[in-house]
Protein backbone atom coordinates (compact mmCIF):
# COMPACT_ATOMS: atom_id res chain seq x y z
CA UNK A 1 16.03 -22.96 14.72
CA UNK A 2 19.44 -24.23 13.58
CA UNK A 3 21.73 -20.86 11.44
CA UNK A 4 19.32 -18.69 10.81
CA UNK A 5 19.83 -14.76 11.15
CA UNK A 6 17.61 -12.90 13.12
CA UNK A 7 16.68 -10.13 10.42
CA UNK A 8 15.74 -11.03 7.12
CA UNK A 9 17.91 -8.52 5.19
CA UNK A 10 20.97 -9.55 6.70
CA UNK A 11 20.49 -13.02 4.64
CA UNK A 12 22.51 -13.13 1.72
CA UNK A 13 21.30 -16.03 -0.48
CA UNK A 14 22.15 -16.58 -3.94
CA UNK A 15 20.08 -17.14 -7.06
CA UNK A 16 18.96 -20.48 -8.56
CA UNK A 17 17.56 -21.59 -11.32
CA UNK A 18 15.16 -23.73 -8.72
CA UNK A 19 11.45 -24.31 -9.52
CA UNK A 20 8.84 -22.43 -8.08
CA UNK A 21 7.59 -24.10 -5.24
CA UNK A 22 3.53 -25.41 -5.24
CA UNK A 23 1.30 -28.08 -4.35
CA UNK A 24 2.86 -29.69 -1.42
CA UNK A 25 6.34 -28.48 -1.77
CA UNK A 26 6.03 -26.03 1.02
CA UNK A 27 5.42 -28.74 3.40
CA UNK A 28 8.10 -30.77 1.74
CA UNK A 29 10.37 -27.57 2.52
CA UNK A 30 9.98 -27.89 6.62
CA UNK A 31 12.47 -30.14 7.44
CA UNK A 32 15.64 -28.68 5.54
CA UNK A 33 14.66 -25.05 6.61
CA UNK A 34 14.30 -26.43 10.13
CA UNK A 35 17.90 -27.82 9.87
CA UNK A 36 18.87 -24.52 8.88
CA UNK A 37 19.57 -25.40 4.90
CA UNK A 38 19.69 -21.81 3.35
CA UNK A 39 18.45 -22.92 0.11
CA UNK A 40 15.57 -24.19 1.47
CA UNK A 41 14.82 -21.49 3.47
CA UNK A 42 15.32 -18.86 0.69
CA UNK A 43 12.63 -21.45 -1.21
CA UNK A 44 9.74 -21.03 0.92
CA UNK A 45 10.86 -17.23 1.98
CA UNK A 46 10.29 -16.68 -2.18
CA UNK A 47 7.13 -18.64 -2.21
CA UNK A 48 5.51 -17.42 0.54
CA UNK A 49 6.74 -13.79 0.41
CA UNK A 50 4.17 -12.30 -2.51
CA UNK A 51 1.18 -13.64 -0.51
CA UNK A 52 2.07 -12.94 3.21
CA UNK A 53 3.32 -9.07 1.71
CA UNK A 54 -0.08 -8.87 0.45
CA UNK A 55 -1.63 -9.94 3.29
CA UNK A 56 0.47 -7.44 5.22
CA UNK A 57 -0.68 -4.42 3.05
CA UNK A 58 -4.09 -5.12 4.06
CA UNK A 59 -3.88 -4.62 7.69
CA UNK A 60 -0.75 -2.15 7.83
CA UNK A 61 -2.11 0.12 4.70
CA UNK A 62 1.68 1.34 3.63
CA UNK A 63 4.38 -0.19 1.94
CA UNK A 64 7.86 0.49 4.27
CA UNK A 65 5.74 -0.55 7.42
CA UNK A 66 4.42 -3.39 5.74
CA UNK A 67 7.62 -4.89 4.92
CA UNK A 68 8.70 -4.55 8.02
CA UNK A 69 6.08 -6.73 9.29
CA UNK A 70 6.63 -9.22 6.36
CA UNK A 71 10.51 -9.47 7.42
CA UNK A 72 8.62 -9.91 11.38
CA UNK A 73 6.70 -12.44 10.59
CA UNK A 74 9.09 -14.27 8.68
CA UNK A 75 11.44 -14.10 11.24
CA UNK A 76 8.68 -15.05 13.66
CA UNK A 77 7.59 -18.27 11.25
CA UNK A 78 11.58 -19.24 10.53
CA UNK A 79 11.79 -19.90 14.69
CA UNK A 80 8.57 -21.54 15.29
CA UNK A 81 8.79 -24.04 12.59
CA UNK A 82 9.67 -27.05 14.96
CA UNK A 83 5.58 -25.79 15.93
CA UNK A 84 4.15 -26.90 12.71
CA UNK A 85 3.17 -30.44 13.78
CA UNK A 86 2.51 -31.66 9.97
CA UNK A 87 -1.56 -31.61 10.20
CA UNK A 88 -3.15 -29.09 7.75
CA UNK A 89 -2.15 -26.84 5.40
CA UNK A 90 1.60 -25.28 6.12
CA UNK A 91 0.30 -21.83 4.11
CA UNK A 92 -2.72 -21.57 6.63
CA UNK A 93 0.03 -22.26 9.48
CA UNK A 94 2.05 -20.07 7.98
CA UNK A 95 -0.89 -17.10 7.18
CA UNK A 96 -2.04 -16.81 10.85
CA UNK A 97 1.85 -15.91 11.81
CA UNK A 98 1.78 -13.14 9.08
CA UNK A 99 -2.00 -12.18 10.62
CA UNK A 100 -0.68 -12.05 14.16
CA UNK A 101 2.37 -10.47 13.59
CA UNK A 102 0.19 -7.67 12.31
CA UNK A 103 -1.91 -7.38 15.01
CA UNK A 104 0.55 -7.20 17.40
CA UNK A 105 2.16 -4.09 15.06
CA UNK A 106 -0.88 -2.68 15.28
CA UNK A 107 -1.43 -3.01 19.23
CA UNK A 108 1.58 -1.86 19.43
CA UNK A 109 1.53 1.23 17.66
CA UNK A 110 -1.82 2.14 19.40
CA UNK A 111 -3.87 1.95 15.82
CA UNK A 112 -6.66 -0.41 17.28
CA UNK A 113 -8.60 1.90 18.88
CA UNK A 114 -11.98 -0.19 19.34
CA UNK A 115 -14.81 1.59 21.92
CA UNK A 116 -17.76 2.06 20.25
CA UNK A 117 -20.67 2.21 21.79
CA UNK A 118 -22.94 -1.58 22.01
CA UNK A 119 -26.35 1.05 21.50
CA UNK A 120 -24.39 2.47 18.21
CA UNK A 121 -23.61 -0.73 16.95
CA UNK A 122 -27.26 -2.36 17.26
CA UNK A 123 -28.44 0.82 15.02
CA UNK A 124 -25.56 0.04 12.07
CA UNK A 125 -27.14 -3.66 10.94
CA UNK A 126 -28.65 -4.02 7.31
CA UNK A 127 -29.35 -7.08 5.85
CA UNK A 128 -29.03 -5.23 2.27
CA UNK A 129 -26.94 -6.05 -0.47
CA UNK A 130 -23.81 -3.89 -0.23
CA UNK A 131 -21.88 -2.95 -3.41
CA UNK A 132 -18.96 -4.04 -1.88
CA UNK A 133 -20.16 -7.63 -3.23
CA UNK A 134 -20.06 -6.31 -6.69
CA UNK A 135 -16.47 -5.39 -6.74
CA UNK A 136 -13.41 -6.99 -8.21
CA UNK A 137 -11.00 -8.24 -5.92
CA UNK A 138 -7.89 -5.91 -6.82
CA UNK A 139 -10.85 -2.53 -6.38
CA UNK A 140 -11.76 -4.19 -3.27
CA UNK A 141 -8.23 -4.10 -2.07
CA UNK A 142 -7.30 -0.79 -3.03
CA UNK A 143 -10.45 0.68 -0.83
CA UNK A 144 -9.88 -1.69 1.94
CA UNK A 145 -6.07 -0.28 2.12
CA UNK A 146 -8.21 3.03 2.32
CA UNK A 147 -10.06 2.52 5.61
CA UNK A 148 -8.84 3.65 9.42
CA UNK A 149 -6.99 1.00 10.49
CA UNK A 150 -9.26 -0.48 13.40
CA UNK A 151 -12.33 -0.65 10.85
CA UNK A 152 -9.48 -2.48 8.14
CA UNK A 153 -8.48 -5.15 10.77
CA UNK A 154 -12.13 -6.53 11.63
CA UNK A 155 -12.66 -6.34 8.30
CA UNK A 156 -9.75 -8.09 7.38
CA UNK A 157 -10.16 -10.56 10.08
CA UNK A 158 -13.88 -11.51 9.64
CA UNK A 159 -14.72 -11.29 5.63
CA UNK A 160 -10.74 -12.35 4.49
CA UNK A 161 -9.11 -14.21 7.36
CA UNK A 162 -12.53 -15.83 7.54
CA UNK A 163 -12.51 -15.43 11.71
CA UNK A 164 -15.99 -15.36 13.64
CA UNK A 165 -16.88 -11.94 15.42
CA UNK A 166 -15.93 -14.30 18.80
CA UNK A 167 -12.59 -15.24 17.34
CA UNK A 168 -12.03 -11.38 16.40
CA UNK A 169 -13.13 -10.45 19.96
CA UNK A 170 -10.80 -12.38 21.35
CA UNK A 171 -7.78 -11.58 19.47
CA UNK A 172 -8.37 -8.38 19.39
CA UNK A 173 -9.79 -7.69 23.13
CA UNK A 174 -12.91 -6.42 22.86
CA UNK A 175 -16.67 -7.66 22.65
CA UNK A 176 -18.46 -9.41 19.85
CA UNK A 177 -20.98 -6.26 19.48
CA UNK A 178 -17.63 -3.65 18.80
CA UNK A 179 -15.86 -6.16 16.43
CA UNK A 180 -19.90 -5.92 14.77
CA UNK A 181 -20.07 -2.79 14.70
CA UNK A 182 -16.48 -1.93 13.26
CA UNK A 183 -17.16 -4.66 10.77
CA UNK A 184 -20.54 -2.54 9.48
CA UNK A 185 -18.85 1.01 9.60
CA UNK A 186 -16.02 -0.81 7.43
CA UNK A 187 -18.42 -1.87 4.83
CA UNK A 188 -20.44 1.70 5.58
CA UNK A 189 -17.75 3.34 4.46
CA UNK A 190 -16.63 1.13 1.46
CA UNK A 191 -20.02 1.71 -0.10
CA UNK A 192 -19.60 5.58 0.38
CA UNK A 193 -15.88 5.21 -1.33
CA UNK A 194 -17.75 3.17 -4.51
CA UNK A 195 -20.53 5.62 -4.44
CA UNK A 196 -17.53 8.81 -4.69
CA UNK A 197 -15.85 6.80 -7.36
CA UNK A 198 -18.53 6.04 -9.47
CA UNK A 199 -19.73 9.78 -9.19
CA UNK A 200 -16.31 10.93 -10.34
C-alpha cells in the first residue's frame, strides 16, 4: 500500500464538497486508494466508516474500544486492498475485515471465554417463537450491546454476520454444539431483557 499512514488519526485530510459515495462507487474507489490517492482514500474511509463503527459496537459493546477497532480494521483493509480481487461485493470484502479485526480484539483481550458444557447445550433448544423476532432493529441493538461478550459474538456472527454454527466454530475455536449453545443463552437472555423492559 503506496503513502498511507499506519494510524488513522495521524491522517490529515481536508474537506470536500465530494458526493457521497453509493452504488458501485466503492469499488470504483480501489484503484486510486491502492495508489495511495488521499482523496480517495478519505472517500471510502467516510463511506464505509458509519457502517463498519456500527458493526464494531456490536461485538466490542463500548464506544473508545470500538473505535479503536474501527481505526484497526481500517488500517488492516487500507493494506490488504491489492487482496480484493474485484469479484463480489467490496462492502462484504470490506465487512469481514471489520468482523475479524474484532475477533481478534476480543481473543486478545481474553473476552471469548467459550466452555460450556455439550450436555448443557442439548437442554437450551426451543423451537418457540422468541420475542426477539418482534423487535425493532435499533431495540435489538441496544440489548445485543447488553449481553457478555462471548454470548454477543455468536450472536453477532450467526443471526447478523449470517455465518453457520461450523463457520463460527471455526473462527472462533470451539465446537458447533458451544457456538449452539452460546447462540441460545444469547437469545435466553434477550427475551429476559424484553420481558424486564416491558415490566418496567
Amino acid at each position: 500500500m503506496k503513502h498511507f499512514v499506519g494510524r488513522l488519526h495521524l491522517i490529515t485530510w481536508t474537506t470536500t464538497d465530494d458526493p457521497p459515495v453509493g452504488g458501485g462507487a466503492l469499488e470504483r474507489l480501489v484503484p486510486p486508494c491502492r495508489n495511495g490517492d488521499r482523496k480517495a482514500q478519505k472517500r471510502l474511509f467516510d463511506a464505509l466508516a458509519p457502517k463498519m463503527m456500527a458493526l464494531c459496537l456490536r461485538y466490542i459493546g463500548d464506544r473508545p474500544t470500538a473505535e479503536d477497532v474501527l481505526q484497526d480494521g481500517f488500517v488492516t483493509l487500507f493494506s490488504r486492498l491489492d487482496s480484493y480481487s474485484g469479484a463480489g461485493s467490496f462492502e462484504g470484502w470490506a465487512r469481514r475485515i471489520f468482523v475479524n479485526t474484532a475477533l481478534m480484539h476480543l481473543r486478545k483481550t481474553d473476552a471469548l471465554k467459550l466452555s460450556d458444557d455439550i450436555e448443557q447445550a442439548r437442554t437450551l433448544f426451543t423451537e418457540e417463537a422468541t420475542p426477539v423476532q418482534k423487535m425493532g432493529y435499533r431495540e435489538l441493538m441496544n440489548l445485543i450491546g447488553k449481553l457478555p461478550p462471548d454470548a454477543r459474538t455468536v450472536f453477532n456472527l450467526y443471526a447478523i454476520e449470517g455465518y453457520s454454527h461450523k463457520e463460527i466454530a471455526e473462527a472462533l475455536g470451539l465446537n458447533e454444539a458451544t457456538s449452539r449453545s452460546k447462540l441460545q443463552r444469547a437469545r435466553i437472555r434477550l427475551q429476559e431483557m424484553i420481558k424486564e423492559q416491558e415490566n418496567k
